[in-house]
N, C-alpha and C. Protein backbone atom coordinates (compact mmCIF):
# COMPACT_ATOMS: atom_id res chain seq x y z
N UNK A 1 23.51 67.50 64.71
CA UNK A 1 24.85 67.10 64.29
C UNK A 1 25.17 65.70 64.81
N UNK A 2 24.31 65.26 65.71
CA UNK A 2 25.02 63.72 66.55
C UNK A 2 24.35 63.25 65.66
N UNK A 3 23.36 63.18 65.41
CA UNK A 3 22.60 62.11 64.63
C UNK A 3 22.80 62.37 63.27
N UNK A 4 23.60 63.06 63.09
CA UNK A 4 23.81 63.34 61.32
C UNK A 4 25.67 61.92 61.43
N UNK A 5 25.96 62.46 62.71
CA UNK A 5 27.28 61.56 63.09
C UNK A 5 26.87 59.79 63.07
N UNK A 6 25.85 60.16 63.80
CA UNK A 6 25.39 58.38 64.66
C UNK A 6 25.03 57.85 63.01
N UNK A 7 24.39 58.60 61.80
CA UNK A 7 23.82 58.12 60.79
C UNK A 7 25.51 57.46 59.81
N UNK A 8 25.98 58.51 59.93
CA UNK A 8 27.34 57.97 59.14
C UNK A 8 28.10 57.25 59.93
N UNK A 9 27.89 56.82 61.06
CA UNK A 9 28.72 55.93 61.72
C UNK A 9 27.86 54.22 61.31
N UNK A 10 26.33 54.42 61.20
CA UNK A 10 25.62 53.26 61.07
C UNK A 10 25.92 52.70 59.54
N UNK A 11 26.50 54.37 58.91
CA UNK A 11 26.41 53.79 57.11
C UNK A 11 27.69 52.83 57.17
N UNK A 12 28.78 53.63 57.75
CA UNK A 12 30.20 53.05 57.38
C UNK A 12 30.32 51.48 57.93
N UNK A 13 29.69 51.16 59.29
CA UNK A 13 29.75 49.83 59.59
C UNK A 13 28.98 48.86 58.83
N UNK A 14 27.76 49.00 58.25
CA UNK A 14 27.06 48.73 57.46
C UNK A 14 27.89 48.20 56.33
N UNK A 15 28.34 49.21 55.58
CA UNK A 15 29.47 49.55 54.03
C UNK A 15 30.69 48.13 54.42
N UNK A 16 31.47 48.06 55.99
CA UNK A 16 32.49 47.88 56.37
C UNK A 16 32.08 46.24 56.29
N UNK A 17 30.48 46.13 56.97
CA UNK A 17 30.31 44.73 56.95
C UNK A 17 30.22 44.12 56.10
N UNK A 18 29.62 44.86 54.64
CA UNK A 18 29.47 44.02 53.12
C UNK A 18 30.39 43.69 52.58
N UNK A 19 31.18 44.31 53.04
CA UNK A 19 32.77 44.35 52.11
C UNK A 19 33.71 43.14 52.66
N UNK A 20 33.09 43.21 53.86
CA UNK A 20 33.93 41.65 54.78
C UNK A 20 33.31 40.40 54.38
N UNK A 21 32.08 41.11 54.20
CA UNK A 21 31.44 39.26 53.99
C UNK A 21 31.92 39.24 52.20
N UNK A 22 31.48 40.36 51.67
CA UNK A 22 31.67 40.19 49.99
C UNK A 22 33.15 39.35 49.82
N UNK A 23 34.35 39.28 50.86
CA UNK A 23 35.65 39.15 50.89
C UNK A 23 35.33 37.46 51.00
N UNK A 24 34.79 37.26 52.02
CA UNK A 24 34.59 35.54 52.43
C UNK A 24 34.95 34.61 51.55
N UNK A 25 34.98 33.81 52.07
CA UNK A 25 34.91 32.18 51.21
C UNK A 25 33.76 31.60 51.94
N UNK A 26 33.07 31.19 50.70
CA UNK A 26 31.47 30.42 50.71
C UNK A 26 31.33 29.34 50.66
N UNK A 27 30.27 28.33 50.68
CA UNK A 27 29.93 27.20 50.19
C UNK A 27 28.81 27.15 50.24
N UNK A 28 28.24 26.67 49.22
CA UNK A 28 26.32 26.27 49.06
C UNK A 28 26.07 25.18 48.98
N UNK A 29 25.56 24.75 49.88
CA UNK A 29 24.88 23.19 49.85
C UNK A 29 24.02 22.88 49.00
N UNK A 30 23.45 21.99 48.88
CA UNK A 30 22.58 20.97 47.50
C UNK A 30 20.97 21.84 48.58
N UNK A 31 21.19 22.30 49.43
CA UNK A 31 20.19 22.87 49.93
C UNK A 31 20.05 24.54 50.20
N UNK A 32 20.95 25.00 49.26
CA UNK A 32 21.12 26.55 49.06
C UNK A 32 21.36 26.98 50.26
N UNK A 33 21.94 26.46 51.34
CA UNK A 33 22.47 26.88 52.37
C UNK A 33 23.80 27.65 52.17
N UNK A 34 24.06 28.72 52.49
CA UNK A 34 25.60 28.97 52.12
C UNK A 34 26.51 29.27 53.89
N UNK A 35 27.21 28.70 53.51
CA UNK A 35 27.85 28.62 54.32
C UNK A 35 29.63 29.48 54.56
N UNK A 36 29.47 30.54 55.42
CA UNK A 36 30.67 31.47 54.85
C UNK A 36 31.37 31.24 55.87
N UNK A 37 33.01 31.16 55.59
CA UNK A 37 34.04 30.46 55.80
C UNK A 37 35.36 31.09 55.75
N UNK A 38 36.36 30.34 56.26
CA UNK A 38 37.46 30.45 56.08
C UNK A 38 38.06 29.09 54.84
N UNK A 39 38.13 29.14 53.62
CA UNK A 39 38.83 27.76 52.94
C UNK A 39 40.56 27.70 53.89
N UNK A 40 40.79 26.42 54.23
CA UNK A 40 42.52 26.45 54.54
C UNK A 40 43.21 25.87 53.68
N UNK A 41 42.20 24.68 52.96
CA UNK A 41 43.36 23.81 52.28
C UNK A 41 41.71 22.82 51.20
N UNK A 42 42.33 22.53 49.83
CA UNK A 42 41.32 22.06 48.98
C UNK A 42 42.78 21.09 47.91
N UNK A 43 42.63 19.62 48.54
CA UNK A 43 43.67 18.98 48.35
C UNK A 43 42.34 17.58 47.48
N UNK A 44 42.77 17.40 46.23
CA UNK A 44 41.84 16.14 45.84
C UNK A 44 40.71 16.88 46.03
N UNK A 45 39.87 15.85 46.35
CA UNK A 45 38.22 16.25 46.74
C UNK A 45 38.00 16.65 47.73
N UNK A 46 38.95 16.35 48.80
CA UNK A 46 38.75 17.14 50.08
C UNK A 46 38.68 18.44 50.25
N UNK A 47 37.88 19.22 50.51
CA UNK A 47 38.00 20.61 50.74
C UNK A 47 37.68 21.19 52.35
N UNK A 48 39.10 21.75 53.02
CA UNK A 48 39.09 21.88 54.80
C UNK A 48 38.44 23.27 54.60
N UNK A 49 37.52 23.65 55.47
CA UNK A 49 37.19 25.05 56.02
C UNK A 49 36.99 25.25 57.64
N UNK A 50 36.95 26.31 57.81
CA UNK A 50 36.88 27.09 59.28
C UNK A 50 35.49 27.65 59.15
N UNK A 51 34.36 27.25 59.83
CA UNK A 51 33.00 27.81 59.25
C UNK A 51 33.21 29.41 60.47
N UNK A 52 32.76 30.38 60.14
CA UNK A 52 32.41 31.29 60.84
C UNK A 52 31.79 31.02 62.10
N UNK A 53 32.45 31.73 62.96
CA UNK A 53 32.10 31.47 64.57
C UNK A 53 32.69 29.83 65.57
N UNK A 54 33.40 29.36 63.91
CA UNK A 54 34.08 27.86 64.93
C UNK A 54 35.50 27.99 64.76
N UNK A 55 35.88 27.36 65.53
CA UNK A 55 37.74 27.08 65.81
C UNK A 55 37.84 26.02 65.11
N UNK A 56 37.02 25.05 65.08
CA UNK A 56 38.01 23.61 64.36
C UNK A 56 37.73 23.43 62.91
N UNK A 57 38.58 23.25 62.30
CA UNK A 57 37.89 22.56 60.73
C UNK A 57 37.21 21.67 60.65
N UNK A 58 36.78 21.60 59.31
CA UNK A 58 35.93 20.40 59.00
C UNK A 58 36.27 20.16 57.24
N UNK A 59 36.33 18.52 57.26
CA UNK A 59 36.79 18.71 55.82
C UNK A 59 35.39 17.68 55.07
N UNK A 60 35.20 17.79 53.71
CA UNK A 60 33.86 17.83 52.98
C UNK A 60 34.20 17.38 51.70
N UNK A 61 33.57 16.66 50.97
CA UNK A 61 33.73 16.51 49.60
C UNK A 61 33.41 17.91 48.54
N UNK A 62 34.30 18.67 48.07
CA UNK A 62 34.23 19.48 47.22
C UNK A 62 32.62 19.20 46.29
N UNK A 63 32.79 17.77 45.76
CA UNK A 63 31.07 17.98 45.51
C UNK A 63 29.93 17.72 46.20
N UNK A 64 30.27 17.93 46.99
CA UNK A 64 28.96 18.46 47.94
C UNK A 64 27.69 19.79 47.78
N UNK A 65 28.87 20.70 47.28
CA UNK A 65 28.74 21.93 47.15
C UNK A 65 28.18 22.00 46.02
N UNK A 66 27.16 22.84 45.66
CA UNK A 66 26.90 23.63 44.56
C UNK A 66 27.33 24.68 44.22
N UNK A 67 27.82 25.57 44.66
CA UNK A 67 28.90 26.89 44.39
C UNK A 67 29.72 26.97 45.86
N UNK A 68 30.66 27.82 45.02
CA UNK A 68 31.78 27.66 46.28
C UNK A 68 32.81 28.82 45.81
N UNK A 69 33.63 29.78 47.16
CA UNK A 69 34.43 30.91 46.59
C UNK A 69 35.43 30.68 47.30
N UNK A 70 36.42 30.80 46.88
CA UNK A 70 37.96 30.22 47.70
C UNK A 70 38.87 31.65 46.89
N UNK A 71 39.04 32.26 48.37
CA UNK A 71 39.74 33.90 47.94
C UNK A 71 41.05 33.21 47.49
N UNK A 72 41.68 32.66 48.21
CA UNK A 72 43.01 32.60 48.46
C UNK A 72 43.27 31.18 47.80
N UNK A 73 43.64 31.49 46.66
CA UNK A 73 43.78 30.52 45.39
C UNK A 73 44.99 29.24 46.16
N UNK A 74 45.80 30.05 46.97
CA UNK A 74 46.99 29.38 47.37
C UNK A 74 47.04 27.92 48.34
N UNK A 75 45.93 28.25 49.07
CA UNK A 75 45.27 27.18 49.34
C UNK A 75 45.01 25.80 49.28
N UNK A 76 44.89 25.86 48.00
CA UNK A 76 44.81 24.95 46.86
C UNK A 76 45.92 23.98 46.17
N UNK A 77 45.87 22.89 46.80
CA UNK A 77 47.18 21.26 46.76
C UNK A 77 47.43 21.90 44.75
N UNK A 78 48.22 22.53 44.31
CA UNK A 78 47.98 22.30 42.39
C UNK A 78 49.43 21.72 42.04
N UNK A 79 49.87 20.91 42.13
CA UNK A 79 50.82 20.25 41.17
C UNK A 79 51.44 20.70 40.46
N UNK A 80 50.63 21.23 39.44
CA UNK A 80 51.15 21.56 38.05
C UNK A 80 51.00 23.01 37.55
N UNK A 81 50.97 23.86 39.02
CA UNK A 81 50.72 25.16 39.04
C UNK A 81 49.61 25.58 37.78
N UNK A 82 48.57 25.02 37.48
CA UNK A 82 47.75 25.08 36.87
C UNK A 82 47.11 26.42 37.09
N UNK A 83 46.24 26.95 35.82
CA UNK A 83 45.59 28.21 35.57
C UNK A 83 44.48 27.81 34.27
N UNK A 84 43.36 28.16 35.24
CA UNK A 84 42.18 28.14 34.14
C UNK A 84 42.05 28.87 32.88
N UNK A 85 42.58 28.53 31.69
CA UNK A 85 43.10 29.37 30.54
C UNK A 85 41.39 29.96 29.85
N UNK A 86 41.82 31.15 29.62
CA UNK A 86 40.68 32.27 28.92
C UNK A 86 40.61 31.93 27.17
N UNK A 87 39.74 30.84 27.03
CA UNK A 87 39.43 30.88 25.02
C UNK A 87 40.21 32.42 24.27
N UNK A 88 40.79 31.94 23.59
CA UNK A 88 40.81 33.00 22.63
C UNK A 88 39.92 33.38 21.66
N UNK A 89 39.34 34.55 21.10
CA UNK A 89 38.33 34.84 20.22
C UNK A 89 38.10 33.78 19.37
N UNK A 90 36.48 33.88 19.03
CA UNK A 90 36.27 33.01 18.45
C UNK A 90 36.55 31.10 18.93
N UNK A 91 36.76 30.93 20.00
CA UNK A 91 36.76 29.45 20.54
C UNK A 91 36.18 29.54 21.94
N UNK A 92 35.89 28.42 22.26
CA UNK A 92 35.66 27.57 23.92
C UNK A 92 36.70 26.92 24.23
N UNK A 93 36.71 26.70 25.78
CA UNK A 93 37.59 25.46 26.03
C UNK A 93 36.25 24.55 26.42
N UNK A 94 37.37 23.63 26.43
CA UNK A 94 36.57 22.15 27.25
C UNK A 94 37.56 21.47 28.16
N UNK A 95 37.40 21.55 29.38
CA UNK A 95 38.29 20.80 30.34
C UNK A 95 37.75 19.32 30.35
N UNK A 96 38.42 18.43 30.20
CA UNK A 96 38.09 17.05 30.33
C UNK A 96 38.95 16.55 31.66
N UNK A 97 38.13 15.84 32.50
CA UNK A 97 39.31 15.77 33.83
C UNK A 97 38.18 14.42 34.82
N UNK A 98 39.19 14.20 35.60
CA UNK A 98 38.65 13.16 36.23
C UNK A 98 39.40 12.61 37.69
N UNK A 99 38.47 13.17 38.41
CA UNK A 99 38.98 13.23 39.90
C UNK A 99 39.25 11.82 40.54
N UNK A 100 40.00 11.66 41.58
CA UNK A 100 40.29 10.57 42.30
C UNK A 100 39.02 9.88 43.20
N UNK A 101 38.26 8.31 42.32
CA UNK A 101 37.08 7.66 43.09
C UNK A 101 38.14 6.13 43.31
N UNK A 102 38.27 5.90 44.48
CA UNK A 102 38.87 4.68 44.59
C UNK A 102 38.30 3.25 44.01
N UNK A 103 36.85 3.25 43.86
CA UNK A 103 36.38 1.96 43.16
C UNK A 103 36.33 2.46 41.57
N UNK A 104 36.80 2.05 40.65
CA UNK A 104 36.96 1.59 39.16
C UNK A 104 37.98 3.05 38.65
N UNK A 105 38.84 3.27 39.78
CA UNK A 105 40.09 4.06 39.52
C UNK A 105 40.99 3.03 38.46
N UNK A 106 41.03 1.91 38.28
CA UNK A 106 42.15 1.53 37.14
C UNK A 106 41.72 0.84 36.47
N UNK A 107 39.87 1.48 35.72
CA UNK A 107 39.57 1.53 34.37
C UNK A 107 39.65 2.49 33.54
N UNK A 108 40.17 2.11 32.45
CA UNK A 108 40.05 3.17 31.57
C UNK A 108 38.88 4.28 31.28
N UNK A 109 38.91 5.01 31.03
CA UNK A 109 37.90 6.45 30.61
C UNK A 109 38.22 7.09 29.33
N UNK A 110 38.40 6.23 28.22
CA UNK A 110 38.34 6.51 26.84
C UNK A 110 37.31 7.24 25.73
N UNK A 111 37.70 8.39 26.13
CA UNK A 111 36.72 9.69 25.50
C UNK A 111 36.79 9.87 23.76
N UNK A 112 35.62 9.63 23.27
CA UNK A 112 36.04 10.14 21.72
C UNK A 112 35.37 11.48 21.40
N UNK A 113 35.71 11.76 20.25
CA UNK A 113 35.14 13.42 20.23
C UNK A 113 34.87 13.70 18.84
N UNK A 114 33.40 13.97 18.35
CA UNK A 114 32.65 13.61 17.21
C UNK A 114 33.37 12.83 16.41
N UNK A 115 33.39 11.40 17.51
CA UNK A 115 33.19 9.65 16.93
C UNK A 115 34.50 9.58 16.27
N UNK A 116 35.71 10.46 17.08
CA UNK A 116 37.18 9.95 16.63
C UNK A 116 37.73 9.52 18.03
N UNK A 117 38.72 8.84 18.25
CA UNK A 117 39.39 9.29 19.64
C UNK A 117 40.57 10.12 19.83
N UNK A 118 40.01 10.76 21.50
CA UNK A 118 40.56 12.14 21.75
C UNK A 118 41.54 11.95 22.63
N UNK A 119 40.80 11.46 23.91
CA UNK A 119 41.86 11.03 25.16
C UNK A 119 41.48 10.15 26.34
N UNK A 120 42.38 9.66 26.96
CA UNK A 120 42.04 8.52 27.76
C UNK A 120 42.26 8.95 29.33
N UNK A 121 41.22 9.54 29.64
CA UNK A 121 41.39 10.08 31.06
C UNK A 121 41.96 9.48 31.83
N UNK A 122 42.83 10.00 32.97
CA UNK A 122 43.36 9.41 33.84
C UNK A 122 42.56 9.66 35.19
N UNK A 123 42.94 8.86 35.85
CA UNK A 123 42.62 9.63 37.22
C UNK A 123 43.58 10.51 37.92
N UNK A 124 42.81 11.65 38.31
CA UNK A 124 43.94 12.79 38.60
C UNK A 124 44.67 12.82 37.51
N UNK A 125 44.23 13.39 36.79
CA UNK A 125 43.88 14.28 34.69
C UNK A 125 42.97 14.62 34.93
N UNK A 126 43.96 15.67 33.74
CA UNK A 126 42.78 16.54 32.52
C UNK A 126 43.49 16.56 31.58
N UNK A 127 42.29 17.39 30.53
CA UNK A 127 42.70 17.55 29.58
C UNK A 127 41.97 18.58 29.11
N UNK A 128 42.68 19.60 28.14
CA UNK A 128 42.49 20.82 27.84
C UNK A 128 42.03 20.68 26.24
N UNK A 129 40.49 20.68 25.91
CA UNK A 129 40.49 21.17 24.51
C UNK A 129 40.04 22.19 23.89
N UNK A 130 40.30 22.82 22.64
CA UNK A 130 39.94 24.22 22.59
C UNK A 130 39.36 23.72 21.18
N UNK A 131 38.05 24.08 21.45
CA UNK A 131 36.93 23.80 20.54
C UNK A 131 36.32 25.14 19.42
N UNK A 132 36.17 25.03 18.47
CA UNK A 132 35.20 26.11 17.58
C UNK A 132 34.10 26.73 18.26
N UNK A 133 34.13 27.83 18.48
CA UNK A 133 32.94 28.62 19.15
C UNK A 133 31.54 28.83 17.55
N UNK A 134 30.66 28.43 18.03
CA UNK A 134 29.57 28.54 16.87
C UNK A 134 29.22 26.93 16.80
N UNK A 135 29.70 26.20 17.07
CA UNK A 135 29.54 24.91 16.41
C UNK A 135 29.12 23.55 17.19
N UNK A 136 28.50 22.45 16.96
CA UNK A 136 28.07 21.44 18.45
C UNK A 136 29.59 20.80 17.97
N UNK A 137 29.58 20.28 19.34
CA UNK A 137 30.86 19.50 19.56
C UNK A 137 30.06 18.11 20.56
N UNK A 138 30.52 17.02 19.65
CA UNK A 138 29.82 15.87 20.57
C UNK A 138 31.03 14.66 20.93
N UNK A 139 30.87 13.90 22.41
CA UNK A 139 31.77 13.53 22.94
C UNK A 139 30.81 12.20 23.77
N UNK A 140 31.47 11.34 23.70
CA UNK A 140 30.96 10.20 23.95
C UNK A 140 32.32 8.98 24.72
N UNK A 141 32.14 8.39 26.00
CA UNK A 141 32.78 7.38 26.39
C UNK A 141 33.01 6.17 25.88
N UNK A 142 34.21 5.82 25.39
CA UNK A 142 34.46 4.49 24.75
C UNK A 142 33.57 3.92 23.75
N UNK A 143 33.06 4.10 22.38
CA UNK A 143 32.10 3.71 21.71
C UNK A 143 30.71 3.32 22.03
N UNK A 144 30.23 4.24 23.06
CA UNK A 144 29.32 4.50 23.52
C UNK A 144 28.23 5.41 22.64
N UNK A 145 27.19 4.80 21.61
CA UNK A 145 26.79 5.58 21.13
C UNK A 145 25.11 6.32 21.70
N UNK A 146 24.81 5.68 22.51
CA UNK A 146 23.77 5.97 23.19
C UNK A 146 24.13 7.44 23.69
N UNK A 147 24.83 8.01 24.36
CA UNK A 147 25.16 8.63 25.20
C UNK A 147 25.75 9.73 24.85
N UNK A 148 25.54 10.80 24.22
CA UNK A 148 26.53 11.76 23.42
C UNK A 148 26.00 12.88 24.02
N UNK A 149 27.33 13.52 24.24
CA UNK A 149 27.28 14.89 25.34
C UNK A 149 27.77 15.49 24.09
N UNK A 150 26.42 16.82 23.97
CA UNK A 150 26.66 17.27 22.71
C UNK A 150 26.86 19.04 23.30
N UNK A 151 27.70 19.76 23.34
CA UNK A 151 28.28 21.45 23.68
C UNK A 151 28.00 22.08 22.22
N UNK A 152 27.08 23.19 22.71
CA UNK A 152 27.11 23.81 21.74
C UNK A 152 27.78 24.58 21.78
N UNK A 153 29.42 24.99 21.48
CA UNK A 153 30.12 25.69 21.77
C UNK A 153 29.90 27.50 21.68
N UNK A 154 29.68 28.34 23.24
CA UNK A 154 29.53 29.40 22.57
C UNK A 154 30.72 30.44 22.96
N UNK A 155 30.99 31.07 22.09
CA UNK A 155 32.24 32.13 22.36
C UNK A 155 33.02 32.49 23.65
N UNK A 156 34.21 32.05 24.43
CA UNK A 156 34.52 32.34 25.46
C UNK A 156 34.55 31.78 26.65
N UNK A 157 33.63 30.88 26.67
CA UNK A 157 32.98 30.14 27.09
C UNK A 157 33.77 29.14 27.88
N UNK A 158 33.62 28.60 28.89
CA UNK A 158 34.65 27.18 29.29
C UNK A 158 33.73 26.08 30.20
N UNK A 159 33.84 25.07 29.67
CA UNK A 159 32.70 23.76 29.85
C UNK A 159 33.88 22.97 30.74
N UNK A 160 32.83 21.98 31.16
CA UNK A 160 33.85 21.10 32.23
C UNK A 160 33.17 19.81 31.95
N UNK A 161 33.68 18.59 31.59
CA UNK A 161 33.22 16.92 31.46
C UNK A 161 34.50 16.69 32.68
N UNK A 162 33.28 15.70 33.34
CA UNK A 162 33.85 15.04 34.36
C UNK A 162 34.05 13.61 34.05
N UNK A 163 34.65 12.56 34.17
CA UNK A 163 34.64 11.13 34.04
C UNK A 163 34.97 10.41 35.31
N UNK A 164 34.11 9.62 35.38
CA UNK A 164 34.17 9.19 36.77
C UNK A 164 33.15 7.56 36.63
N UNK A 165 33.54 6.69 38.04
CA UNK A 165 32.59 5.45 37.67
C UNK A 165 32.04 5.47 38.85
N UNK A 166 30.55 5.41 38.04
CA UNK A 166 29.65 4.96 38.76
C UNK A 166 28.61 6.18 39.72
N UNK A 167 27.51 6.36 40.00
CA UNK A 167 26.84 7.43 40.42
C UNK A 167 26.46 7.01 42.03
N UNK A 168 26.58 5.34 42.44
CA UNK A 168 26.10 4.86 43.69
C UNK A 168 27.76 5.31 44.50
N UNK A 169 28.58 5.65 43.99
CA UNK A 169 30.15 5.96 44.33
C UNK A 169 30.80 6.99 44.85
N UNK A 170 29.58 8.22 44.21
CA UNK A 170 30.18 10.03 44.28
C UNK A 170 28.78 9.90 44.63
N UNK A 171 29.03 11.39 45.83
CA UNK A 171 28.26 12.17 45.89
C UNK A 171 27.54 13.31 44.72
N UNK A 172 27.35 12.99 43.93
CA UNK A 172 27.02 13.60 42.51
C UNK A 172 26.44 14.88 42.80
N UNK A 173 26.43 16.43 42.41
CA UNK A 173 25.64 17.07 41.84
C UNK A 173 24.65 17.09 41.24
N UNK A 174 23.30 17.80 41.99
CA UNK A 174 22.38 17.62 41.13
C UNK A 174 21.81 18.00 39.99
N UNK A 175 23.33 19.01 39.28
CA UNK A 175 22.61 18.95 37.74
C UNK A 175 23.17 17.55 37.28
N UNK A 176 23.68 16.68 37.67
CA UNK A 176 24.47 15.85 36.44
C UNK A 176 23.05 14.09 36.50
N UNK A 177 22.82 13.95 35.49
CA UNK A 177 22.02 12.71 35.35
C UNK A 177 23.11 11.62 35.06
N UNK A 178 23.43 10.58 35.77
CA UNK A 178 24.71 9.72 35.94
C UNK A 178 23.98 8.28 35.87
N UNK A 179 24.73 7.05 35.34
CA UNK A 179 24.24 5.78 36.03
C UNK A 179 25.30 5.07 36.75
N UNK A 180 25.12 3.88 37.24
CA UNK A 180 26.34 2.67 37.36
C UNK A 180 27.27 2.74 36.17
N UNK A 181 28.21 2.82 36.68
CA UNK A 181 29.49 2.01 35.74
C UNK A 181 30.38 3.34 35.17
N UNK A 182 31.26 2.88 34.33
CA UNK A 182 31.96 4.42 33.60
C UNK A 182 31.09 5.82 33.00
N UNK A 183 31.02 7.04 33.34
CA UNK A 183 30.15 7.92 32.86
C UNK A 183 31.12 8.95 32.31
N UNK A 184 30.67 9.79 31.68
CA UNK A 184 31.05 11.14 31.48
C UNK A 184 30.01 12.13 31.72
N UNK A 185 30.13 13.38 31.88
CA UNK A 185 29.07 14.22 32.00
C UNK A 185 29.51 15.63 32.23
N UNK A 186 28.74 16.54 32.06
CA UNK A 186 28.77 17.53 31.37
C UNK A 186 28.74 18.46 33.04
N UNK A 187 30.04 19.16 34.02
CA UNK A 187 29.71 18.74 34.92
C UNK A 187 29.36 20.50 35.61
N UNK A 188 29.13 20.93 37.12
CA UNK A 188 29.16 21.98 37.65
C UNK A 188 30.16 23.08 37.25
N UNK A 189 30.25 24.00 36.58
CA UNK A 189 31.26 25.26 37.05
C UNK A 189 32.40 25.17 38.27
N UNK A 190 31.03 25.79 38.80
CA UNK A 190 31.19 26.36 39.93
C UNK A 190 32.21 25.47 40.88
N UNK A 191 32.10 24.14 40.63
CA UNK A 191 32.98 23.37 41.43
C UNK A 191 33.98 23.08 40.67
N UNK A 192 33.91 22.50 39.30
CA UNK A 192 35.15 22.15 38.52
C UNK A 192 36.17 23.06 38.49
N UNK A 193 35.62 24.26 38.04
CA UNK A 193 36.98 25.69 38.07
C UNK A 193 37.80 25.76 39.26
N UNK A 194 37.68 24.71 40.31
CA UNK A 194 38.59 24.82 41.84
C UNK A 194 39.39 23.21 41.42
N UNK A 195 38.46 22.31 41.56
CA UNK A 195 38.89 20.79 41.44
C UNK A 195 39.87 20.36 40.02
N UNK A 196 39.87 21.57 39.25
CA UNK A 196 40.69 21.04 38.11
C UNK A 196 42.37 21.45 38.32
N UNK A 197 42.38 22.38 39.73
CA UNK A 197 43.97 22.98 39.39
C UNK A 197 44.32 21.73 40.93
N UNK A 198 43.58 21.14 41.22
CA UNK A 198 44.18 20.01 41.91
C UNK A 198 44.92 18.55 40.83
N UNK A 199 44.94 18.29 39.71
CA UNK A 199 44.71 17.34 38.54
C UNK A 199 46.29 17.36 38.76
N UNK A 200 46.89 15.68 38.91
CA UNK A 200 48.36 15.77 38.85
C UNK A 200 49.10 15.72 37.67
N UNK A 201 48.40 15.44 36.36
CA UNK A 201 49.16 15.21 35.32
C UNK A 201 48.02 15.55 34.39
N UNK A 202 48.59 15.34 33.25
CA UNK A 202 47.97 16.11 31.91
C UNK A 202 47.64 14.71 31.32
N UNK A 203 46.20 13.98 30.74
CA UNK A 203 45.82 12.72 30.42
C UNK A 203 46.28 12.75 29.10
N UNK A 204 46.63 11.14 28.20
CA UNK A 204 47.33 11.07 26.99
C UNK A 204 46.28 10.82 25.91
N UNK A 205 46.77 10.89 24.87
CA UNK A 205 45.59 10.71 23.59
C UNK A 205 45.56 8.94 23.75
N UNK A 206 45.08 8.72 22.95
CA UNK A 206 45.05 7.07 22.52
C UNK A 206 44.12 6.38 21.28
């Protein structure tokens, strides 16, 4: 009977510990390190955490990270009480947005969208488009025809283009292939779905 006890005492702490860590807030480094945490505050690009087993924070460029879990949404600097909206049947979204880089912050980021124009990113913007599910959707920076970020839109789905200048500037992600100067690109999930409800204003057409 003890050891039928000692066995369900080893299951429940076991059970008790997955459920604490499953609860955490994470971060994965560009080196699949994950790192589990307390998030306190994810203001701009800055993102503060409490790493497990330390007292002091430490704050990090949000893209640093390759995935990242932030329980406590509240956390989170959002302006515009923003909410990552769910496609309705039959469509995608496409978040178009463009975080705060202090060098070539007051150039334009003039997005067209199969070779019309759509919108002129701001810094600290986005922009919300809801695209045909089934269909390519291609998007290109300022009459840029070299360069066409082509989504094949599929059902439900929600894509993230980042605009930003310059790749020697950001700590970039390593899915995104970037050069010098104004880019767009087709960017992480995992990080955009946090960095977009920081965006102070909604970017204009033009």
């Amino acid at each position: 009977m003890n050891k039928n006890l000692s066995l369900l005492f080893l299951i429940f702490i076991s059970i008790s510990s997955y459920a604490q860590n499953s609860k955490s807030d994470f971060l994965v480094t560009k080196e699949n390190d994950t790192i589990f945490c307390k998030v306190v505050g994810l203001k701009g690009k800055q993102i503060e955490f409490i790493q497990n087993g330390e007292n002091k924070s430490k704050k990090k460029n949000i893209f640093n990270f390759l995935d990242l879990k932030i329980a406590d949404l509240s956390v989170i600097e959002n302006p515009l009480n923003l909410q990552i909206e769910k496609p309705e049947n039959g469509y995608a979204h496409v978040y178009l947005y463009r975080p705060y880089v202090y060098t070539g912050s007051a150039l334009a980021c003039k997005v067209e969208y199969n070779g019309e124009k759509l919108v002129n990113l701001k810094t600290y913007s986005y922009y919300l488009h809801k695209i045909k599910a089934g269909e390519i959707h291609k998007y290109n920076w300022n009459n840029s025809k070299k360069d066409i970020l082509e989504i094949d839109a599929v059902n439900g789905e929600i894509y993230f283009i980042r605009g930003s200048f310059g790749a020697s500037f950001e700590p970039w992600n390593t899915i995104s292939t970037v050069r010098n100067g104004m880019n767009i690109f087709l960017d992480n999930p995992n990080t955009s779905k946090y960095a977009i409800l920081t965006m102070k204003e909604v970017s204009p057409n033009y």
